[in-house]
PDB file of N, CA and C in Angstrom:
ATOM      1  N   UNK A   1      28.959  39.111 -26.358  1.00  0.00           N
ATOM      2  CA  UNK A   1      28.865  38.680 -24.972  1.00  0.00           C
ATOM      3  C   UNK A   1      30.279  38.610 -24.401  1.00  0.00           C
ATOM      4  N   UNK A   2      30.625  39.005 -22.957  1.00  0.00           N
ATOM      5  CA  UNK A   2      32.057  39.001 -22.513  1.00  0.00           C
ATOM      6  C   UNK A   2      31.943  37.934 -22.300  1.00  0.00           C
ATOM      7  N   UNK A   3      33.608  37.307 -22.212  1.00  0.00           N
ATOM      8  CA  UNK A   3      33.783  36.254 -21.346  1.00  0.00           C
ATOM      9  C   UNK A   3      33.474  35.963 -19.838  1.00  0.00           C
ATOM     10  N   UNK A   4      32.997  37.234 -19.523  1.00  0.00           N
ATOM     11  CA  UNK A   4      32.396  36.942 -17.575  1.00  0.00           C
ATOM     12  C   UNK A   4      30.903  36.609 -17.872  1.00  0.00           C
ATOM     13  N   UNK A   5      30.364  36.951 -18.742  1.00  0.00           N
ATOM     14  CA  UNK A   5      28.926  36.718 -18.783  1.00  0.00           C
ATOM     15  C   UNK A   5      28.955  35.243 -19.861  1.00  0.00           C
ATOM     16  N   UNK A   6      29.819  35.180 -20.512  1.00  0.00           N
ATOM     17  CA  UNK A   6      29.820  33.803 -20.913  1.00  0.00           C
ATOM     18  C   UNK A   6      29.995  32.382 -19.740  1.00  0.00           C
ATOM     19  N   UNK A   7      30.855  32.724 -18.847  1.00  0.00           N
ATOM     20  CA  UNK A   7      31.072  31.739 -17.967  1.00  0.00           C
ATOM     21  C   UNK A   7      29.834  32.109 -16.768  1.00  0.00           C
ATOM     22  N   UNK A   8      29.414  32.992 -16.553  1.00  0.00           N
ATOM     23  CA  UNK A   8      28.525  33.235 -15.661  1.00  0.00           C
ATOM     24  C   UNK A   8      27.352  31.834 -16.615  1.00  0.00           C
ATOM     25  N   UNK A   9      26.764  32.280 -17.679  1.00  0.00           N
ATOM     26  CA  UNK A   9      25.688  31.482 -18.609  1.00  0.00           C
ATOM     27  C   UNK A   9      26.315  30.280 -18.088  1.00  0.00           C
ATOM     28  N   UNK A  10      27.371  29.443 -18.077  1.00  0.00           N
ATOM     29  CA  UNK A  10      27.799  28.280 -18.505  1.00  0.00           C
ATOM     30  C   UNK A  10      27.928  27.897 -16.926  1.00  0.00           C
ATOM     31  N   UNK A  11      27.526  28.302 -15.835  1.00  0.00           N
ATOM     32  CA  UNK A  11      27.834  27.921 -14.376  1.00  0.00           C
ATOM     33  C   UNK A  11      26.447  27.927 -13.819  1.00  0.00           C
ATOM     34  N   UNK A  12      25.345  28.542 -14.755  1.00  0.00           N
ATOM     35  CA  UNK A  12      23.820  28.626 -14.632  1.00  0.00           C
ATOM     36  C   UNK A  12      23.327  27.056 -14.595  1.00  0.00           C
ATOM     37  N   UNK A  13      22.309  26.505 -13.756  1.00  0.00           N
ATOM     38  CA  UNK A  13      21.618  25.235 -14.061  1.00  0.00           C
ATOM     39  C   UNK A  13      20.431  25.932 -14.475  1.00  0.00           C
ATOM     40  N   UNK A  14      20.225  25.266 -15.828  1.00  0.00           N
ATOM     41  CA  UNK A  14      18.578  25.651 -16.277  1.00  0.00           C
ATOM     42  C   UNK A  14      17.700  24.669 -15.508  1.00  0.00           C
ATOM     43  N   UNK A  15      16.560  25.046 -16.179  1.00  0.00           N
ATOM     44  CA  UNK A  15      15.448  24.690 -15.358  1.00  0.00           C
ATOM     45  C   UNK A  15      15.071  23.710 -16.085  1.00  0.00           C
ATOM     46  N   UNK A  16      14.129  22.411 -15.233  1.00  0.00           N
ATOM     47  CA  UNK A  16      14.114  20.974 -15.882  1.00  0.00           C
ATOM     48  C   UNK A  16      13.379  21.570 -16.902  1.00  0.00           C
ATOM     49  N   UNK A  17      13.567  20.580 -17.678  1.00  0.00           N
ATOM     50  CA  UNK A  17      12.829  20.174 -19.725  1.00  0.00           C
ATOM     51  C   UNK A  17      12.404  19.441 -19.735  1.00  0.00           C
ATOM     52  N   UNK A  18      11.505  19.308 -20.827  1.00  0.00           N
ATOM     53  CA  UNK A  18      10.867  17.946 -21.074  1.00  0.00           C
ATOM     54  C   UNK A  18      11.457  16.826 -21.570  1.00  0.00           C
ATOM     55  N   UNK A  19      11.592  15.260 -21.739  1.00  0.00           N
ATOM     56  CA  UNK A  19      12.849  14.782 -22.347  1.00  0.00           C
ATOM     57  C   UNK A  19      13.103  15.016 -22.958  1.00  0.00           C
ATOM     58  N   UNK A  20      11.873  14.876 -24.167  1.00  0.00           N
ATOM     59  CA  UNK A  20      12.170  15.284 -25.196  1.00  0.00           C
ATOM     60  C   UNK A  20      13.092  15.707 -26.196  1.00  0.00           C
ATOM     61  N   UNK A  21      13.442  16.680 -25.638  1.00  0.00           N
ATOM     62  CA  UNK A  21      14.406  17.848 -25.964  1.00  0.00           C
ATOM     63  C   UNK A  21      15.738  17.800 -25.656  1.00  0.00           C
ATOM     64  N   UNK A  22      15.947  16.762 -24.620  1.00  0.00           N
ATOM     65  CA  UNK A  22      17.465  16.182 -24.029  1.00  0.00           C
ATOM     66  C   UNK A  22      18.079  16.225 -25.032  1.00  0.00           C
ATOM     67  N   UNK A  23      19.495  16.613 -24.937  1.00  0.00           N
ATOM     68  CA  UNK A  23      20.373  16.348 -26.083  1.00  0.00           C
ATOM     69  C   UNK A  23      21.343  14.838 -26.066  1.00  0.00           C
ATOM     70  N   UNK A  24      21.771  14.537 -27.556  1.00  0.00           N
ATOM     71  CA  UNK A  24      22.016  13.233 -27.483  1.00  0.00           C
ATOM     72  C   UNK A  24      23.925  13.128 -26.843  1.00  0.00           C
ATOM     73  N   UNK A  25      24.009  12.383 -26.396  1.00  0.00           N
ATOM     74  CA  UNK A  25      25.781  11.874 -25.971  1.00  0.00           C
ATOM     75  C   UNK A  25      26.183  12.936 -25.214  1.00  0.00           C
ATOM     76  N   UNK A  26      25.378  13.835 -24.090  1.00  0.00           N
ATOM     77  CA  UNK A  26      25.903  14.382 -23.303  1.00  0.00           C
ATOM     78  C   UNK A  26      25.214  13.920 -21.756  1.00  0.00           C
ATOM     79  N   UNK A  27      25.916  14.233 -20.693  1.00  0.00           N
ATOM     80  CA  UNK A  27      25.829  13.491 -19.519  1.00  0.00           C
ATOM     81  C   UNK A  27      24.899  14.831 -18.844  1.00  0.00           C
ATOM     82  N   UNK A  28      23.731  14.587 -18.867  1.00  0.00           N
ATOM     83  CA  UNK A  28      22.960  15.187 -18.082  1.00  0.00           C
ATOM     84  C   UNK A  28      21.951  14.736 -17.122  1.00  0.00           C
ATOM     85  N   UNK A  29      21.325  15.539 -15.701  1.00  0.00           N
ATOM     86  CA  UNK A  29      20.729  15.213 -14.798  1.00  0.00           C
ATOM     87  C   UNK A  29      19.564  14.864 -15.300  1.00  0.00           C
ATOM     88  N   UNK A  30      18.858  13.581 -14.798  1.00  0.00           N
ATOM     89  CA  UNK A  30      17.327  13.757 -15.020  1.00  0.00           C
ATOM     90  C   UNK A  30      16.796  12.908 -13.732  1.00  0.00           C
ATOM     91  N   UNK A  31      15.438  12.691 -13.998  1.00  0.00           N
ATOM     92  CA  UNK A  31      14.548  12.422 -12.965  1.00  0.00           C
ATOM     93  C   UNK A  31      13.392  12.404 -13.319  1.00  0.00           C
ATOM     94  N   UNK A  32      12.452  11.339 -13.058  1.00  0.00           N
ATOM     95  CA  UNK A  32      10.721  11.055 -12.997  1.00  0.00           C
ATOM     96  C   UNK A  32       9.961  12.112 -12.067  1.00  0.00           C
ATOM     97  N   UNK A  33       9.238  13.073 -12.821  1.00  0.00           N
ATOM     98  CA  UNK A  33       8.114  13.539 -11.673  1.00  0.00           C
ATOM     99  C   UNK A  33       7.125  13.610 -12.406  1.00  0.00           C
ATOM    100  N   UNK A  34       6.244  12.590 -11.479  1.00  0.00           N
ATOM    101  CA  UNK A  34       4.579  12.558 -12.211  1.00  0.00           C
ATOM    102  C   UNK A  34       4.109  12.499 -11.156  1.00  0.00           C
ATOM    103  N   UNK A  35       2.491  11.745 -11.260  1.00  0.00           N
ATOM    104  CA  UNK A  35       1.588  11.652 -10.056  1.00  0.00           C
ATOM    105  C   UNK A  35       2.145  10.889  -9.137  1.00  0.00           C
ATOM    106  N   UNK A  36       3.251  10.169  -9.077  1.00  0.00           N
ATOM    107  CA  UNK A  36       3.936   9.494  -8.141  1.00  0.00           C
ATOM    108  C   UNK A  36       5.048  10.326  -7.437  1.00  0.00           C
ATOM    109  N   UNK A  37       5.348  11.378  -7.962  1.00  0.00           N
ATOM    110  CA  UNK A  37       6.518  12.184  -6.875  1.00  0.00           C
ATOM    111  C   UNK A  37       7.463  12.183  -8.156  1.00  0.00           C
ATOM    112  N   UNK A  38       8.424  12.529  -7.514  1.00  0.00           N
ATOM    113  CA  UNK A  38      10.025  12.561  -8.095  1.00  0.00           C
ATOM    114  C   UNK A  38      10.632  11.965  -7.401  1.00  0.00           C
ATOM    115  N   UNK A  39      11.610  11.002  -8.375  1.00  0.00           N
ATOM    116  CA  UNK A  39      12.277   9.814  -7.740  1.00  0.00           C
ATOM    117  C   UNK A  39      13.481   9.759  -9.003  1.00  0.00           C
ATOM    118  N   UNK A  40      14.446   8.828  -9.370  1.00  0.00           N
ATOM    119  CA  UNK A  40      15.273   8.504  -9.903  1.00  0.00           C
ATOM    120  C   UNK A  40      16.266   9.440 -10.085  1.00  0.00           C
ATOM    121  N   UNK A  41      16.389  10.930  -9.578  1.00  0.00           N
ATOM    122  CA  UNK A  41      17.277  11.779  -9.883  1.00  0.00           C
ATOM    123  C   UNK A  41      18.727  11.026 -10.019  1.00  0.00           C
ATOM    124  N   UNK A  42      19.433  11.431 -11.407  1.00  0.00           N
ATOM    125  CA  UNK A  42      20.540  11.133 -11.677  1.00  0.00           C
ATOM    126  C   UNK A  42      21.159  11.223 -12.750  1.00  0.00           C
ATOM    127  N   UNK A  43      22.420  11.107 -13.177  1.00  0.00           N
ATOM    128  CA  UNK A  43      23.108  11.870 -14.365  1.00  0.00           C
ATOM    129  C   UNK A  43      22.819  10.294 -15.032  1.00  0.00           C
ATOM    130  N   UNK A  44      22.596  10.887 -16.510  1.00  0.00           N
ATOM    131  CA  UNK A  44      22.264   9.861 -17.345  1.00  0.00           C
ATOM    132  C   UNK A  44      22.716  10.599 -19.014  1.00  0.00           C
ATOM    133  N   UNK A  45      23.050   9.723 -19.594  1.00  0.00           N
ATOM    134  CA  UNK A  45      23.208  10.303 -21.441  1.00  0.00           C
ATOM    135  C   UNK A  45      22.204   9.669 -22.200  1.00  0.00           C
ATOM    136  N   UNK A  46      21.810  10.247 -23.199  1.00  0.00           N
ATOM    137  CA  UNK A  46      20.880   9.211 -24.418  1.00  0.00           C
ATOM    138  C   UNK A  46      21.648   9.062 -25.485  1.00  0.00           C
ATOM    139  N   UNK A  47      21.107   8.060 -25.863  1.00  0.00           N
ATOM    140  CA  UNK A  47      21.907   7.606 -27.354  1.00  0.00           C
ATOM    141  C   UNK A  47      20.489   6.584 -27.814  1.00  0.00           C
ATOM    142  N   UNK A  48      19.792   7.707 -29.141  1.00  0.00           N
ATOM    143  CA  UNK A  48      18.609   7.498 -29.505  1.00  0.00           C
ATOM    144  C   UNK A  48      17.226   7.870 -28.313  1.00  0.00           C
ATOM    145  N   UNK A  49      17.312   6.365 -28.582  1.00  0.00           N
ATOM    146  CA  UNK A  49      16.041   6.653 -27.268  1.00  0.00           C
ATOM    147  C   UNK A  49      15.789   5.769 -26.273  1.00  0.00           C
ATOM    148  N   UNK A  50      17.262   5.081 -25.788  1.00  0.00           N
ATOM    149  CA  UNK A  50      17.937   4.137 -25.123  1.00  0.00           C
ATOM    150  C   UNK A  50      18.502   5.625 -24.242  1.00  0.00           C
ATOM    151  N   UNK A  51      18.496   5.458 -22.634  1.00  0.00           N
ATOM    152  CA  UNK A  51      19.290   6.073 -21.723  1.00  0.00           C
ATOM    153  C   UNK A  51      20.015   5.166 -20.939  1.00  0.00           C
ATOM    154  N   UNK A  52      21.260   5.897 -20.643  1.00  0.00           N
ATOM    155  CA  UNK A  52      22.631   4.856 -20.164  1.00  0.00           C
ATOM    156  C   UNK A  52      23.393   5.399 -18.956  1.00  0.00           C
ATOM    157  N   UNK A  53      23.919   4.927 -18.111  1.00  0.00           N
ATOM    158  CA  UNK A  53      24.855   5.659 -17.656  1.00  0.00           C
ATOM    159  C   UNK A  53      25.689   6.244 -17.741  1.00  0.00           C
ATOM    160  N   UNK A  54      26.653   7.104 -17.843  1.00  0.00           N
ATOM    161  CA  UNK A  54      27.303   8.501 -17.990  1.00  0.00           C
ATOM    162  C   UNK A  54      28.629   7.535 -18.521  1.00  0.00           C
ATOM    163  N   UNK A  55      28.789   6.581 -18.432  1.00  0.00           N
ATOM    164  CA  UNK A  55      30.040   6.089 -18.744  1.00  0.00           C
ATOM    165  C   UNK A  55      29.909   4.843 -20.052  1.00  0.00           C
ATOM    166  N   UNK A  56      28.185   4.697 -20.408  1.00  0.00           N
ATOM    167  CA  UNK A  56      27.558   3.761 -21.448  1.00  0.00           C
ATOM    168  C   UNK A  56      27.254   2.386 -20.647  1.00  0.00           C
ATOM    169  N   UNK A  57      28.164   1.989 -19.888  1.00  0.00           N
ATOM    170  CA  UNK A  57      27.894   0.278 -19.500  1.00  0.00           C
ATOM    171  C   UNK A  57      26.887  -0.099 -19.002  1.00  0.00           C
ATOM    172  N   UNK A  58      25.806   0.887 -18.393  1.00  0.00           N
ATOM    173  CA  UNK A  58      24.597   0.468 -17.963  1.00  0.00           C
ATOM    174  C   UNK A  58      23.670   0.609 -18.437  1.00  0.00           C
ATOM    175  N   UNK A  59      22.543   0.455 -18.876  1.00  0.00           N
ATOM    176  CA  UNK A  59      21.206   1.094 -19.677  1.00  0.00           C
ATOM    177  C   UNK A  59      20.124   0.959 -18.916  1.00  0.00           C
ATOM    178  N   UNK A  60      19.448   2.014 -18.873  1.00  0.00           N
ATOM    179  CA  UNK A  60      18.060   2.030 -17.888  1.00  0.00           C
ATOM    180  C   UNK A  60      17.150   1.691 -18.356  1.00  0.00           C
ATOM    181  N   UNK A  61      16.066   0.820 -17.523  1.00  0.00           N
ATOM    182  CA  UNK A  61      14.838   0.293 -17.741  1.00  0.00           C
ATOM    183  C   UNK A  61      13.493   1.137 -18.069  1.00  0.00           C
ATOM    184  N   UNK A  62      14.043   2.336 -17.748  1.00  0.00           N
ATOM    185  CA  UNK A  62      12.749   3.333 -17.669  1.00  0.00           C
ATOM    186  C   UNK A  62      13.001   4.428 -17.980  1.00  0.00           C
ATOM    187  N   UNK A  63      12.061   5.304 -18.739  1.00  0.00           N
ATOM    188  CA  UNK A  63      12.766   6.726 -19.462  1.00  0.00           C
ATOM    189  C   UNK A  63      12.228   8.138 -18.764  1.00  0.00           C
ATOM    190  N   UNK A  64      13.265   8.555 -18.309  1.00  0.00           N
ATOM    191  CA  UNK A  64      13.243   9.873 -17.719  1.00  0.00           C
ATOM    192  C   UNK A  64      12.123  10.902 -17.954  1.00  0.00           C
ATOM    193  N   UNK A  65      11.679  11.909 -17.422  1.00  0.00           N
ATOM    194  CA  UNK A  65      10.394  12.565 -17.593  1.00  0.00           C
ATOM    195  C   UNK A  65      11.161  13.716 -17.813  1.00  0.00           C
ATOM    196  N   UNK A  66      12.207  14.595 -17.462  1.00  0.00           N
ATOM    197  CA  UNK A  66      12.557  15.317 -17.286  1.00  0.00           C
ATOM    198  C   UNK A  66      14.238  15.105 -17.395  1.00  0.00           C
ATOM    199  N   UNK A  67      14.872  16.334 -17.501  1.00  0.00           N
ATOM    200  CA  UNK A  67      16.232  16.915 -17.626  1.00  0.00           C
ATOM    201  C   UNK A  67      16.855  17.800 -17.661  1.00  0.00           C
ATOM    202  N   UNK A  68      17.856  18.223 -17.429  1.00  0.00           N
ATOM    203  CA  UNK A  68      18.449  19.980 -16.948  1.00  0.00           C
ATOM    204  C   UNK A  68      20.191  19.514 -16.630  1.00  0.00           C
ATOM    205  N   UNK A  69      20.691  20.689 -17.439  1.00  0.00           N
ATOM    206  CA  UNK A  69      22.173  20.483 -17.349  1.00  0.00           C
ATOM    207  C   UNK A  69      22.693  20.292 -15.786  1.00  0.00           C
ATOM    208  N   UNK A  70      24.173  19.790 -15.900  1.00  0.00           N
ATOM    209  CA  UNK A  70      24.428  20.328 -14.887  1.00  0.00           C
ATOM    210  C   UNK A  70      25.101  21.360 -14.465  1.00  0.00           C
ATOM    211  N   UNK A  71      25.401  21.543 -13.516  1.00  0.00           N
ATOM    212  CA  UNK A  71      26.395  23.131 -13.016  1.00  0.00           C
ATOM    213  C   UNK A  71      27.598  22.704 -13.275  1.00  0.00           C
ATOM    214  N   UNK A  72      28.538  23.429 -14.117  1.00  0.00           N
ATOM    215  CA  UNK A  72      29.972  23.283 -14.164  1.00  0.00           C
ATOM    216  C   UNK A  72      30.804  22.820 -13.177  1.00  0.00           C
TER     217      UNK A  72
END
């Protein structure tokens, strides 16, 4: 793979995931969408199965439905 198509890949936002699959200690977007809408969009990290704010000091009450990198 060149390096233009490497940074092209790495400037791509994929498409939301299930949490599931979130990876751990990196700062990625997520957000709730169920039968209630989509609401909470925002950068969040996991560590286990505790989600925190991007900087650790906060921890959220409620666990994300969804997630997708962000754009470089």
């Amino acid at each position: 793979m060149s390096s233009d198509t490497q940074r092209q890949h790495a400037n791509e936002v994929i498409d939301w995931q299930p949490i599931a699959t979130a990876p751990e200690n990196v700062v990625v977007l997520t957000k709730i969408d169920d039968d209630k809408g989509v609401r909470k969009e925002q950068e969040l990290k996991r560590e286990g199965r505790y989600w925190l704010s991007p900087d650790g000091s906060i921890y959220m009450y409620y666990t994300p439905t969804h997630w997708r990198l962000m754009k470089q």
